[in-house]
Protein backbone atom coordinates (compact mmCIF):
# COMPACT_ATOMS: atom_id res chain seq x y z
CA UNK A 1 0.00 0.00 0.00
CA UNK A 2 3.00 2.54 0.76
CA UNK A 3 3.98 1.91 -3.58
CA UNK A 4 0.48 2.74 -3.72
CA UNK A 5 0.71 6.15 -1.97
CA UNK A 6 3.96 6.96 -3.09
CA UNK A 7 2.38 6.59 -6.92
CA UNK A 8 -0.84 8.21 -6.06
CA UNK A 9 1.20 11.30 -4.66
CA UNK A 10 3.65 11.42 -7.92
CA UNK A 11 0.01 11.09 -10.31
CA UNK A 12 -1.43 14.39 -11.56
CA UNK A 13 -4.52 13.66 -9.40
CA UNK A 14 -2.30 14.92 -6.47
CA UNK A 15 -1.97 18.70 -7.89
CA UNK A 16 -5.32 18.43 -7.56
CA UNK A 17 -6.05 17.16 -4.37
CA UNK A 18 -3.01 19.23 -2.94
CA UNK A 19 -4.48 22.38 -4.79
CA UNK A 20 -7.82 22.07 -3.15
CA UNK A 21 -5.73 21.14 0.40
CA UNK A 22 -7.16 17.43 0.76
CA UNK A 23 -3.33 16.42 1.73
CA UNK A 24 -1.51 20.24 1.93
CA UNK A 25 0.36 20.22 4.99
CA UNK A 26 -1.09 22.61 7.04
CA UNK A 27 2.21 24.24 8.27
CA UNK A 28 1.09 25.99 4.85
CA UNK A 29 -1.93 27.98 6.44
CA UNK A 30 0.20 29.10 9.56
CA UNK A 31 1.66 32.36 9.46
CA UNK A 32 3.25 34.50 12.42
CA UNK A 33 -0.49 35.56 12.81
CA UNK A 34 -2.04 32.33 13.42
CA UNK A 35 -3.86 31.43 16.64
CA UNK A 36 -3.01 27.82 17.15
CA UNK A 37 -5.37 25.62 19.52
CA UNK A 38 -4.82 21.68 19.82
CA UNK A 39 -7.50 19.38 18.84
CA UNK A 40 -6.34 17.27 22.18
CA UNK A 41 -6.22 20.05 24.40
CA UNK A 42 -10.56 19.84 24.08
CA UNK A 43 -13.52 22.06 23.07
CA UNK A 44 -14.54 22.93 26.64
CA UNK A 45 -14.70 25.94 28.92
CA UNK A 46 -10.81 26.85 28.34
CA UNK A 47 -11.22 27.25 24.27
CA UNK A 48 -13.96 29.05 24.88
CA UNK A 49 -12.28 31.48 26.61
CA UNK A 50 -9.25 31.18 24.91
CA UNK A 51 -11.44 31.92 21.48
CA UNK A 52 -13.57 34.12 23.40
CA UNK A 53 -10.33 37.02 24.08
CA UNK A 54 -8.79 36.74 20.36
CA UNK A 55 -12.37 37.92 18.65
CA UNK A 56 -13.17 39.86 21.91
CA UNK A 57 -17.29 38.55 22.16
CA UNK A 58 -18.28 35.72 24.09
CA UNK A 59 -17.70 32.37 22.56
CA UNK A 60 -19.76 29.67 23.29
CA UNK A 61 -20.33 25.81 22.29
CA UNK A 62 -23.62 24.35 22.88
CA UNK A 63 -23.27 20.49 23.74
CA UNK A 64 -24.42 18.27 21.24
CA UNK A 65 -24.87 14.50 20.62
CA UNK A 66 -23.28 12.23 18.00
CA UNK A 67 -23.04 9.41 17.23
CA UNK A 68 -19.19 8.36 16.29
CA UNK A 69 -19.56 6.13 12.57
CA UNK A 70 -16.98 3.57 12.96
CA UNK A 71 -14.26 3.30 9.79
CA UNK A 72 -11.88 0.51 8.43
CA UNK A 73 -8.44 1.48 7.96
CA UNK A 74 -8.09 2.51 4.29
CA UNK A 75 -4.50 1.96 3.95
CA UNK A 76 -2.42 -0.89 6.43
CA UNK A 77 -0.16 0.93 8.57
CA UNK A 78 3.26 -0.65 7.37
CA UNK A 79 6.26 1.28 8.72
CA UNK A 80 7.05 2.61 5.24
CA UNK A 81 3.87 4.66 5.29
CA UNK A 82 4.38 6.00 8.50
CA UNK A 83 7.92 6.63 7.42
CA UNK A 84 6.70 8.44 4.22
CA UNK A 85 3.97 10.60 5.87
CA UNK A 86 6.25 11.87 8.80
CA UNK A 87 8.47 12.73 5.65
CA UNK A 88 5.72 14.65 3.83
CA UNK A 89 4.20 15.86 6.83
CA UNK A 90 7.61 17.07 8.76
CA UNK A 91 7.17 20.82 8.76
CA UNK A 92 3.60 20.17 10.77
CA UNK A 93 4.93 17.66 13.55
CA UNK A 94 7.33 20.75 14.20
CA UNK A 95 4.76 22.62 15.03
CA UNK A 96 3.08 20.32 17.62
């Protein structure tokens, strides 16, 4: 699956996909002006206010239910991939 990948990624079909930012690395959209908040760090009280003093008007999230769909792995998770999307992907692990 990594040959796979690798091909897909050398195939015109990539400009595309990397032109409409399906895979652009998203060190890409940072500039020294970007707010950066961690998907780990939660959704709770403390983004709110953290989200809340860089527009300067009260942020808040009303709680909602989903329900999570369940996915197979597309691709297997060989060590090549891995290896190949840290590669691609460097620039972003920098910034976390």
């Amino acid at each position: 699956m990594a040959v796979k990948l690798f091909i897909l990624l050398k195939m015109n079909v990539f400009l595309y996909l990397y032109s409409a930012n399906f895979f652009r690395p998203q060190h890409e959209f940072i500039s020294t002006k970007t707010k950066i908040w961690k998907y780990e760090n939660g959704f709770g009280k403390d983004f709110c206010n953290w989200l809340s003093n860089i527009v300067s008007f009260p942020f808040t999230i009303k709680s909602s239910n989903y329900h999570r769909v369940e996915t197979k792995d597309k691709f297997k998770k060989t060590k090549a991939l891995i290896d190949n999307i840290k590669k691609f992907y460097k620039k972003d692990y920098e910034y976390v």
